[in-house]
N, C-alpha and C. Protein backbone atom coordinates (compact mmCIF):
# COMPACT_ATOMS: atom_id res chain seq x y z
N UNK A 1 -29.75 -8.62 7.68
CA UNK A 1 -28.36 -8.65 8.13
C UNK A 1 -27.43 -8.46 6.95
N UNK A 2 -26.52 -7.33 7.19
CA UNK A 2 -25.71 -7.21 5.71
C UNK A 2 -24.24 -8.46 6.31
N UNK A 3 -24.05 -8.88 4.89
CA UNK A 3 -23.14 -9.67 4.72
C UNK A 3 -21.91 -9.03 4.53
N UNK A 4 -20.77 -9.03 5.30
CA UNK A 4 -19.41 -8.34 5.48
C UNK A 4 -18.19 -9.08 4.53
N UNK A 5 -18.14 -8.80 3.16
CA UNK A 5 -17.47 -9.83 2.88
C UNK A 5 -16.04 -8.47 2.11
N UNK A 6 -15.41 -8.90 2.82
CA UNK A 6 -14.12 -8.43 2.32
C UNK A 6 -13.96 -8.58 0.89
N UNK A 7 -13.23 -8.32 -0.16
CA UNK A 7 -12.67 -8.73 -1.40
C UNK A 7 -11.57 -9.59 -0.98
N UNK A 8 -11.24 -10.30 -1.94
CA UNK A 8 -9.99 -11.53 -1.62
C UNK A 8 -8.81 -10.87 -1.74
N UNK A 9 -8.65 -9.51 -3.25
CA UNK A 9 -7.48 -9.31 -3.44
C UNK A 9 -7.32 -8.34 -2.38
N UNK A 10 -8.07 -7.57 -1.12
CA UNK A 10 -7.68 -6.57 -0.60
C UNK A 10 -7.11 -8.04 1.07
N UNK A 11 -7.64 -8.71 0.88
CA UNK A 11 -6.86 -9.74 1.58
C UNK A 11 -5.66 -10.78 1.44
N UNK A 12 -5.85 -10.69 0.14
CA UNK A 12 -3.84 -10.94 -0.17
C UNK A 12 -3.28 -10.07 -0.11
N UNK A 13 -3.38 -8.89 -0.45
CA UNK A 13 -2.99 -8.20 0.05
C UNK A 13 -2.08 -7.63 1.18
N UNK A 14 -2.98 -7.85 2.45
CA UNK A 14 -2.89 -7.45 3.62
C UNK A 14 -1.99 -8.85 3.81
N UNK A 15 -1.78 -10.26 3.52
CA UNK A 15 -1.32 -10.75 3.22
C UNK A 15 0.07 -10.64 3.04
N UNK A 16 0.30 -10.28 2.30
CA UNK A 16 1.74 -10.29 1.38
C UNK A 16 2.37 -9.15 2.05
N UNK A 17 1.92 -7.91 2.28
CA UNK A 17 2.80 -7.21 3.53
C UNK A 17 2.98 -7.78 4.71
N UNK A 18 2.02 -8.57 4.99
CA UNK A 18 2.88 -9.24 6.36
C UNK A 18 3.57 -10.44 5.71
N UNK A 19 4.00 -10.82 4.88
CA UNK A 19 4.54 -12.27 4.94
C UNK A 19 6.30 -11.30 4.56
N UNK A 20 5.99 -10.11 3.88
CA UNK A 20 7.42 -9.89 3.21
C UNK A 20 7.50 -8.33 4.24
N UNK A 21 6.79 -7.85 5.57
CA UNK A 21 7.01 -7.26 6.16
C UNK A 21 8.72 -6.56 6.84
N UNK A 22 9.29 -8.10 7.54
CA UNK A 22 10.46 -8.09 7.61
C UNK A 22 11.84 -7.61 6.84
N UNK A 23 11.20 -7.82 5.67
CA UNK A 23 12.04 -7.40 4.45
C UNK A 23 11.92 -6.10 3.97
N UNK A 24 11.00 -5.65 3.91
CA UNK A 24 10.85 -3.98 3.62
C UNK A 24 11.81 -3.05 4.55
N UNK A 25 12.16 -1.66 4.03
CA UNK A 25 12.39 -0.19 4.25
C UNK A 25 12.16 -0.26 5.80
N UNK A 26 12.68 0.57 6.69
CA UNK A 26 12.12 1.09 7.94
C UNK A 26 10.65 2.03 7.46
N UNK A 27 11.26 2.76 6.48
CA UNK A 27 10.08 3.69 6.04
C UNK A 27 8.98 2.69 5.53
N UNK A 28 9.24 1.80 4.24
CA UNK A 28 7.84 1.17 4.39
C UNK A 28 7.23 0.37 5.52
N UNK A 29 8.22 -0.02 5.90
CA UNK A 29 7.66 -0.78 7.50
C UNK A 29 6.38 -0.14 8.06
N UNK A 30 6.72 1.50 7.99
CA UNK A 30 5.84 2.24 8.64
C UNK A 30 4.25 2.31 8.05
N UNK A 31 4.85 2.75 6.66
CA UNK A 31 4.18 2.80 5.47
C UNK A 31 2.64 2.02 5.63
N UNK A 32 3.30 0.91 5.63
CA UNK A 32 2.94 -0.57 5.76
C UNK A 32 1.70 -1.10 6.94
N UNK A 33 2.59 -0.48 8.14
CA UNK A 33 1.60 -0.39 9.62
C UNK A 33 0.62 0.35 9.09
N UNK A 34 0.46 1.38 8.69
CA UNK A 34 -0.19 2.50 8.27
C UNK A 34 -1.33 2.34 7.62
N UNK A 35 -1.08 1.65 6.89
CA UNK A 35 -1.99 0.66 5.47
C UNK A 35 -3.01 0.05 6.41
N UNK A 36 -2.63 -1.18 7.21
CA UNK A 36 -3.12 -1.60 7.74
C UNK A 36 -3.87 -1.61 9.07
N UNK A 37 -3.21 -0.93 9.97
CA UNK A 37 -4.62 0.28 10.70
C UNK A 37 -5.66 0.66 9.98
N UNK A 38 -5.32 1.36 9.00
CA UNK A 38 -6.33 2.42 8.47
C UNK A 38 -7.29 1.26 7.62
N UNK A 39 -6.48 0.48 7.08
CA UNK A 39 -7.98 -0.60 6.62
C UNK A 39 -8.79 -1.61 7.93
N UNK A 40 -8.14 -2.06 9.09
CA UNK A 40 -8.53 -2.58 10.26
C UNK A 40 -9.60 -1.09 10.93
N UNK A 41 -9.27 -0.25 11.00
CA UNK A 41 -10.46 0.45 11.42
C UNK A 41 -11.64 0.67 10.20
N UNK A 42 -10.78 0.89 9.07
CA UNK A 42 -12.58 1.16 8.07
C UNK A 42 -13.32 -0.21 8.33
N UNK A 43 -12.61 -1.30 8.39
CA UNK A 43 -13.81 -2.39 8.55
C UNK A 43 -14.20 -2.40 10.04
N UNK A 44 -13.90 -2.40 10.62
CA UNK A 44 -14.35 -2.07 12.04
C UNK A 44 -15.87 -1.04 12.29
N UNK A 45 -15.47 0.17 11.54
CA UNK A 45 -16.48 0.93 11.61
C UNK A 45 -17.63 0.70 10.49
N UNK A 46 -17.15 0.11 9.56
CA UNK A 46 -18.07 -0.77 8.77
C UNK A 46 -18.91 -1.81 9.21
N UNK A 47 -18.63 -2.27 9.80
CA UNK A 47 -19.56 -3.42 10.89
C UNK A 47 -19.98 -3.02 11.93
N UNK A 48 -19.51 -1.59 12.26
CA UNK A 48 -20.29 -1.21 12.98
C UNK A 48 -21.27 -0.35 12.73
N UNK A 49 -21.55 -0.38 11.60
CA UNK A 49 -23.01 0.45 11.31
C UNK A 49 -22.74 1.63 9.99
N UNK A 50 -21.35 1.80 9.81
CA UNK A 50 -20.78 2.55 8.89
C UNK A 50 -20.73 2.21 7.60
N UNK A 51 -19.84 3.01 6.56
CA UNK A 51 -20.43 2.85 4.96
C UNK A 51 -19.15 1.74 4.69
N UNK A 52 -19.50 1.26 3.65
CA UNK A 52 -18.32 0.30 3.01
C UNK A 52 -17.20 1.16 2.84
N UNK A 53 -15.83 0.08 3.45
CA UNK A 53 -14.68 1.06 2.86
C UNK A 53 -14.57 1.27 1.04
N UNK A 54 -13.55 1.75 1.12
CA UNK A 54 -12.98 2.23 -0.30
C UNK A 54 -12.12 1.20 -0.68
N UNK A 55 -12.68 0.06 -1.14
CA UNK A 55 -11.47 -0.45 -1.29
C UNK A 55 -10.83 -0.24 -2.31
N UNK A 56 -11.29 0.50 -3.24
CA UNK A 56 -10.40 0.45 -4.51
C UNK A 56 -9.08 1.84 -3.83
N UNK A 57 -9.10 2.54 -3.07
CA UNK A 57 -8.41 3.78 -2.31
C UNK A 57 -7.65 2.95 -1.53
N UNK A 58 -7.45 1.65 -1.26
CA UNK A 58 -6.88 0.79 -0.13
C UNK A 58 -5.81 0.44 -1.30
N UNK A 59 -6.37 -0.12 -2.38
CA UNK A 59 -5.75 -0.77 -3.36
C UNK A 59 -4.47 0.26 -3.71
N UNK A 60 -4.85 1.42 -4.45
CA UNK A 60 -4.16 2.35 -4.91
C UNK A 60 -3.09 3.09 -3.50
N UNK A 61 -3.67 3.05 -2.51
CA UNK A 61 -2.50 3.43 -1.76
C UNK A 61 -1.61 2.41 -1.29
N UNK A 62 -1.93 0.92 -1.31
CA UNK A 62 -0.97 -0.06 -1.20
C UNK A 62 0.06 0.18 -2.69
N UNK A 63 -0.36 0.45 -3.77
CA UNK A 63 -0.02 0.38 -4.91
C UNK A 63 1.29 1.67 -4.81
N UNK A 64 0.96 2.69 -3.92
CA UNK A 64 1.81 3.80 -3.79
C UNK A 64 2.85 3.43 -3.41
N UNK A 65 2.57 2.96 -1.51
CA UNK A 65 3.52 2.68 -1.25
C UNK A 65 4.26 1.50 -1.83
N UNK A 66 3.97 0.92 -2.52
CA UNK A 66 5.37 0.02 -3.25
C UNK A 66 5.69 0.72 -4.56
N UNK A 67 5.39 1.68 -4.75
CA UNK A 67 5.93 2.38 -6.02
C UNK A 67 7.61 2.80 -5.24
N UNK A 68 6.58 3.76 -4.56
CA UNK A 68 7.73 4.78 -3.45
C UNK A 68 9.31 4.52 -3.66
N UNK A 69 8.93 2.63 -3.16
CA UNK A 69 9.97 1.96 -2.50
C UNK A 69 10.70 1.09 -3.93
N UNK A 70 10.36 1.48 -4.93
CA UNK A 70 10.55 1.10 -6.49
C UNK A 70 9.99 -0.69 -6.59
N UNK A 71 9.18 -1.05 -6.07
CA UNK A 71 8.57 -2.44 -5.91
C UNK A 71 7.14 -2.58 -6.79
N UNK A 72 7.23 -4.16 -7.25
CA UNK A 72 5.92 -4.07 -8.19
C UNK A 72 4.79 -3.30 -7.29
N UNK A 73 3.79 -3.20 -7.94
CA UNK A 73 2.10 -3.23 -7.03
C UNK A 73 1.77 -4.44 -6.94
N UNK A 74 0.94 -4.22 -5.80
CA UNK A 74 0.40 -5.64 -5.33
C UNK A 74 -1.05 -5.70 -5.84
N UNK A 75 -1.72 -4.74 -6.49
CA UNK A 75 -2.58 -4.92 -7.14
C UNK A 75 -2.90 -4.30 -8.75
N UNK A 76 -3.83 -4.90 -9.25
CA UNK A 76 -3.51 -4.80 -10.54
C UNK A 76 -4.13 -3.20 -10.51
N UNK A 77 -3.18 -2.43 -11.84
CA UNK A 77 -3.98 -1.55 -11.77
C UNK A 77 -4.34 -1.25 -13.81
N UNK A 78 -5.29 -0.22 -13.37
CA UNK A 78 -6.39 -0.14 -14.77
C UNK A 78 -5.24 0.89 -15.62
């Protein structure tokens, strides 16, 4: 049985756009939804028999969209 274990920072993450959701852009709002679909289905299809997401590609496009919007990143980057 493979063990499904998320990373923590791609879950603060997901985190911290919803806690400061309200407060963002209409555009990142969208941005934002966007993010989070697209990581709610890679794990989805990941448990369902599919390859591990990308999370470091989750990271860096959360990292975009708060560039965009002139806002720190929410994750560290190299």
């Amino acid at each position: 049985m493979t063990d499904f274990v998320i990373p923590e920072d791609i879950r603060e993450g997901y985190d911290i756009f919803i806690h400061f959701f309200l407060d963002l852009t209409d555009t990142m709002q969208e941005e934002v939804r966007e993010w989070r679909d697209d990581l709610k289905i890679a794990i989805r299809v990941w448990k369902a028999g599919g390859k591990e997401p990308d999370w470091n590609g989750f990271r860096e496009s959360a990292n975009e969209i708060c560039r965009e919007d002139g806002m720190p990143s929410i994750f560290e980057e190299e």
